[in-house]
N, C-alpha and C. Protein backbone atom coordinates (compact mmCIF):
# COMPACT_ATOMS: atom_id res chain seq x y z
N UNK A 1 281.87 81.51 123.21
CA UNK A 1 280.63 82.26 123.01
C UNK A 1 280.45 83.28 124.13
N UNK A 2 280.30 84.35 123.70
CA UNK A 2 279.61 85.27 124.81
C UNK A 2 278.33 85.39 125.32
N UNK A 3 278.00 85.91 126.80
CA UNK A 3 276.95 85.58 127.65
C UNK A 3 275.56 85.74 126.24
N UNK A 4 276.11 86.94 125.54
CA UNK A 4 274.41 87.01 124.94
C UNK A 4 274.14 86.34 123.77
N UNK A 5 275.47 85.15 123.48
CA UNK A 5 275.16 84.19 122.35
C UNK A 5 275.02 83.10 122.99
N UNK A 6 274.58 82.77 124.36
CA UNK A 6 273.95 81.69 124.99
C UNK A 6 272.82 81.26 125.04
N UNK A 7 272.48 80.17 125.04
CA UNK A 7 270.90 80.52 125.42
C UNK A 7 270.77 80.55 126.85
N UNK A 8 268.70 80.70 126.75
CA UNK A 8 268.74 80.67 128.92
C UNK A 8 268.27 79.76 129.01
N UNK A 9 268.01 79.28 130.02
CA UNK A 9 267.69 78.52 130.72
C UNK A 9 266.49 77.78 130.08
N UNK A 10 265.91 78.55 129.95
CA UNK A 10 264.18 77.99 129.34
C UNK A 10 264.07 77.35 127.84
N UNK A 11 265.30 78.04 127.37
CA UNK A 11 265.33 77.37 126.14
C UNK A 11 266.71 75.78 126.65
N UNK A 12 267.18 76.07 127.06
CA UNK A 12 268.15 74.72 127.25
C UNK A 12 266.88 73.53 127.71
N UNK A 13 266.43 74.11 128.67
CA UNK A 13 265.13 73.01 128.86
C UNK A 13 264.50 72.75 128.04
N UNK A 14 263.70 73.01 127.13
CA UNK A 14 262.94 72.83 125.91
C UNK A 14 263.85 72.02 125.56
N UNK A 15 264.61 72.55 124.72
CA UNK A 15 266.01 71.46 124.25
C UNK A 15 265.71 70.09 124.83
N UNK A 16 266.25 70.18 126.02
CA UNK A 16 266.46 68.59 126.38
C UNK A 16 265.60 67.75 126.47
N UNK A 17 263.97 68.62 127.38
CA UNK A 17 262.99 67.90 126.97
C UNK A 17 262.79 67.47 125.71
N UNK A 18 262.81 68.32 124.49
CA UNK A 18 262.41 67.61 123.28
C UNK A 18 263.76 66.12 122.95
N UNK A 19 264.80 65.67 123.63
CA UNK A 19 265.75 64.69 123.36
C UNK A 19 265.42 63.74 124.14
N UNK A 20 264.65 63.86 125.06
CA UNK A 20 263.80 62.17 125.95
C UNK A 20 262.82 61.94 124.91
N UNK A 21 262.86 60.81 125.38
CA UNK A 21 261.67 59.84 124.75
C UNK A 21 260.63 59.84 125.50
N UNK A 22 259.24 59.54 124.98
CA UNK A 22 258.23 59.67 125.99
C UNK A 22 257.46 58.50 125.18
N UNK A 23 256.87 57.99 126.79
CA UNK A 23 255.95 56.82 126.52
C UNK A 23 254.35 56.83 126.55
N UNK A 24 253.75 56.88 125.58
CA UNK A 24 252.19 57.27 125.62
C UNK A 24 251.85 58.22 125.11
N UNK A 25 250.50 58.03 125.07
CA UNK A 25 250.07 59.37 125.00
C UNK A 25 249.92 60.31 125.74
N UNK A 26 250.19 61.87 125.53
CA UNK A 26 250.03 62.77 126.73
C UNK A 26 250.70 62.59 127.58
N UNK A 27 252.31 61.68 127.65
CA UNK A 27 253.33 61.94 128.70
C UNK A 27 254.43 63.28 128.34
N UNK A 28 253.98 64.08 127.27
CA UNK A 28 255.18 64.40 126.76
C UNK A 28 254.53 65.76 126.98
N UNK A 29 253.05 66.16 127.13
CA UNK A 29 252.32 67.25 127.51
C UNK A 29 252.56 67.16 128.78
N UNK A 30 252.41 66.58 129.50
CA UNK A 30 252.48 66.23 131.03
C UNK A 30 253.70 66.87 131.73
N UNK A 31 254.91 66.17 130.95
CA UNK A 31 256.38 66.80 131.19
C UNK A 31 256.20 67.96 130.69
N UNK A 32 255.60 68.69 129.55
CA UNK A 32 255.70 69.84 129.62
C UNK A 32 254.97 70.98 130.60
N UNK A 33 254.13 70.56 131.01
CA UNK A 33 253.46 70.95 132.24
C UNK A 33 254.24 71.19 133.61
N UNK A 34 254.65 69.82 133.98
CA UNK A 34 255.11 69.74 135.07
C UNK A 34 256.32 70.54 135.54
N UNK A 35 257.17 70.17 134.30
CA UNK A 35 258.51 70.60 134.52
C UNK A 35 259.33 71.68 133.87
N UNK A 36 258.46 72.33 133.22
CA UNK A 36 258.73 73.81 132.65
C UNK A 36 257.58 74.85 132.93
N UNK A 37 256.64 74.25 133.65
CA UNK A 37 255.37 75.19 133.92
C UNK A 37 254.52 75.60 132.51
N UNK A 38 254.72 75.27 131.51
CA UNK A 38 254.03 76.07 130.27
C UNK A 38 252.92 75.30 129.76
N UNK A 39 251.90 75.99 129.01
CA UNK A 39 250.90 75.31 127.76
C UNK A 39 251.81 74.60 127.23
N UNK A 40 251.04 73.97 126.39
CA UNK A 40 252.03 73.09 125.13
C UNK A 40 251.95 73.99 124.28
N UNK A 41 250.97 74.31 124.38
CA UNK A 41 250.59 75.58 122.91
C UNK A 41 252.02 76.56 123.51
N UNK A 42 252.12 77.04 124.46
CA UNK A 42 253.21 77.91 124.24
C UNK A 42 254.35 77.29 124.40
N UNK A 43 254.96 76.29 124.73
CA UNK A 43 256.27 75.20 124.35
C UNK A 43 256.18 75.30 123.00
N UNK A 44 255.55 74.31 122.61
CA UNK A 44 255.53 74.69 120.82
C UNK A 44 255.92 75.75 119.80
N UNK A 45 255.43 77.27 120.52
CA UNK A 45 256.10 78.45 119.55
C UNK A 45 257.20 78.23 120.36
N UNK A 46 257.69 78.09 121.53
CA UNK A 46 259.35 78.56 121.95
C UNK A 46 259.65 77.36 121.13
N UNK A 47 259.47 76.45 121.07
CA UNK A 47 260.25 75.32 120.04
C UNK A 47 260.44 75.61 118.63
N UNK A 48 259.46 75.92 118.33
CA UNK A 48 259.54 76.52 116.44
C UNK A 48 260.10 77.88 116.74
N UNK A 49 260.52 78.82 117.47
CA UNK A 49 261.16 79.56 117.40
C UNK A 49 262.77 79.12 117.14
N UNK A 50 262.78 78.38 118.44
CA UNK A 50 264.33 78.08 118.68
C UNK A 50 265.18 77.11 117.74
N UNK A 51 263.97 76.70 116.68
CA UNK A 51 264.65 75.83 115.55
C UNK A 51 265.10 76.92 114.73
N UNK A 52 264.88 78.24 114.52
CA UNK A 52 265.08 79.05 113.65
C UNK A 52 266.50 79.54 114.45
N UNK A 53 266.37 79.71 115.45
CA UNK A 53 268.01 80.60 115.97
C UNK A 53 268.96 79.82 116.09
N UNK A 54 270.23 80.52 115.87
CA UNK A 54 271.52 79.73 115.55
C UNK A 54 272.47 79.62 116.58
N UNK A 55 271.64 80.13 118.11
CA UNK A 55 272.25 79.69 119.49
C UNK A 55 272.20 78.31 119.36
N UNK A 56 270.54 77.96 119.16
CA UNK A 56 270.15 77.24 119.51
C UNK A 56 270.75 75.47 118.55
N UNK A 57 271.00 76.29 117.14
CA UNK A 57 271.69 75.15 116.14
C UNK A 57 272.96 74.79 116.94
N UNK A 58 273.63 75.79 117.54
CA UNK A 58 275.19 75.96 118.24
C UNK A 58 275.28 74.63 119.46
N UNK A 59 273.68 74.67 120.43
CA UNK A 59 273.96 74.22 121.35
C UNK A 59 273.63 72.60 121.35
N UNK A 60 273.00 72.65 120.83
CA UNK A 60 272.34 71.27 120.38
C UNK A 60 272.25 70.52 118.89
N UNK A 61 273.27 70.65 118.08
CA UNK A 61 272.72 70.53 116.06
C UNK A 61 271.81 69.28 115.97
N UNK A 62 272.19 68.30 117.12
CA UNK A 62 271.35 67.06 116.37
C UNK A 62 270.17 66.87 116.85
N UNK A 63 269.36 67.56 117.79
CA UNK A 63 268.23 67.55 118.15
C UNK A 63 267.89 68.53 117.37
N UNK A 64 268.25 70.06 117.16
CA UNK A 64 268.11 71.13 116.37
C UNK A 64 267.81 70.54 114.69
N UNK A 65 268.60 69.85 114.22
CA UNK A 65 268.85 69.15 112.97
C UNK A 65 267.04 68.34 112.58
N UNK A 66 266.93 67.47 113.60
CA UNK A 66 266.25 67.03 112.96
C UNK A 66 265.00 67.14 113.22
N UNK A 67 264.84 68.20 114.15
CA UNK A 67 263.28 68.90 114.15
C UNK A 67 262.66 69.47 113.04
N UNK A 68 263.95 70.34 112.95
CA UNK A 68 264.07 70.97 111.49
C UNK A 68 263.63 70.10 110.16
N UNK A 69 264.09 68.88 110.11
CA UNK A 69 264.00 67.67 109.14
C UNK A 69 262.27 67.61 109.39
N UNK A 70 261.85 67.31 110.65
CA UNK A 70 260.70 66.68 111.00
C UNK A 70 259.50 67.63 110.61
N UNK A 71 260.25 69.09 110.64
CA UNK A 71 258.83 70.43 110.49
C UNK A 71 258.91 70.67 108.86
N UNK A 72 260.40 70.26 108.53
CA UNK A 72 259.92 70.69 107.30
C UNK A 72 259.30 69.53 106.20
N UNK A 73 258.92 68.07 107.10
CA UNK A 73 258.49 67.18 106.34
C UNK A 73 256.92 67.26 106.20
N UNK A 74 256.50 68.02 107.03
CA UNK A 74 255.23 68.17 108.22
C UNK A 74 254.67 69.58 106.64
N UNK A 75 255.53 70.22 106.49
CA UNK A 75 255.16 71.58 105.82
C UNK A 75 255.09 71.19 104.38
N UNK A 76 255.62 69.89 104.26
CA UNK A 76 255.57 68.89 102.52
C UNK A 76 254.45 68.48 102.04
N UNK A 77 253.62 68.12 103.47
CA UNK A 77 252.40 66.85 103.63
C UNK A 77 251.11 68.00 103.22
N UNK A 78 251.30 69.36 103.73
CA UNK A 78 250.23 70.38 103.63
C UNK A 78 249.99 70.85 102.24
């Protein structure tokens, strides 16, 4: 892959954060706080963004995979 079919940094983090498990409530806002500096509200669009790009399917499919599974079960229920 070339440099500009990588992702950066900010999205590899998102990534991984969304592949831990979190215990409680509001530990998973918390980590997003702490350790990426962001709202959740704005984690959230970089997340529903990055389910749509195909860096992002490239770098990760099975976390990528089943977000995808999870938003589009979420978009069934509405």
């Amino acid at each position: 892959m070339s440099e500009q079919e990588q992702l950066g940094a900010r999205e590899r983090d998102v990534l991984a954060l969304e592949r831990r498990g979190f215990s409680g409530p509001g530990a998973k806002e918390r980590a997003i706080r702490e350790e990426l500096g962001l709202a959740p509200v704005r984690y959230y669009q970089l997340l529903n963004a990055l389910l749509d790009d195909p860096r992002a399917l490239a770098h990760d499919p099975v976390t990528v995979n089943r977000l995808r599974r999870v938003r589009e079960g979420r978009r069934g229920e509405r």
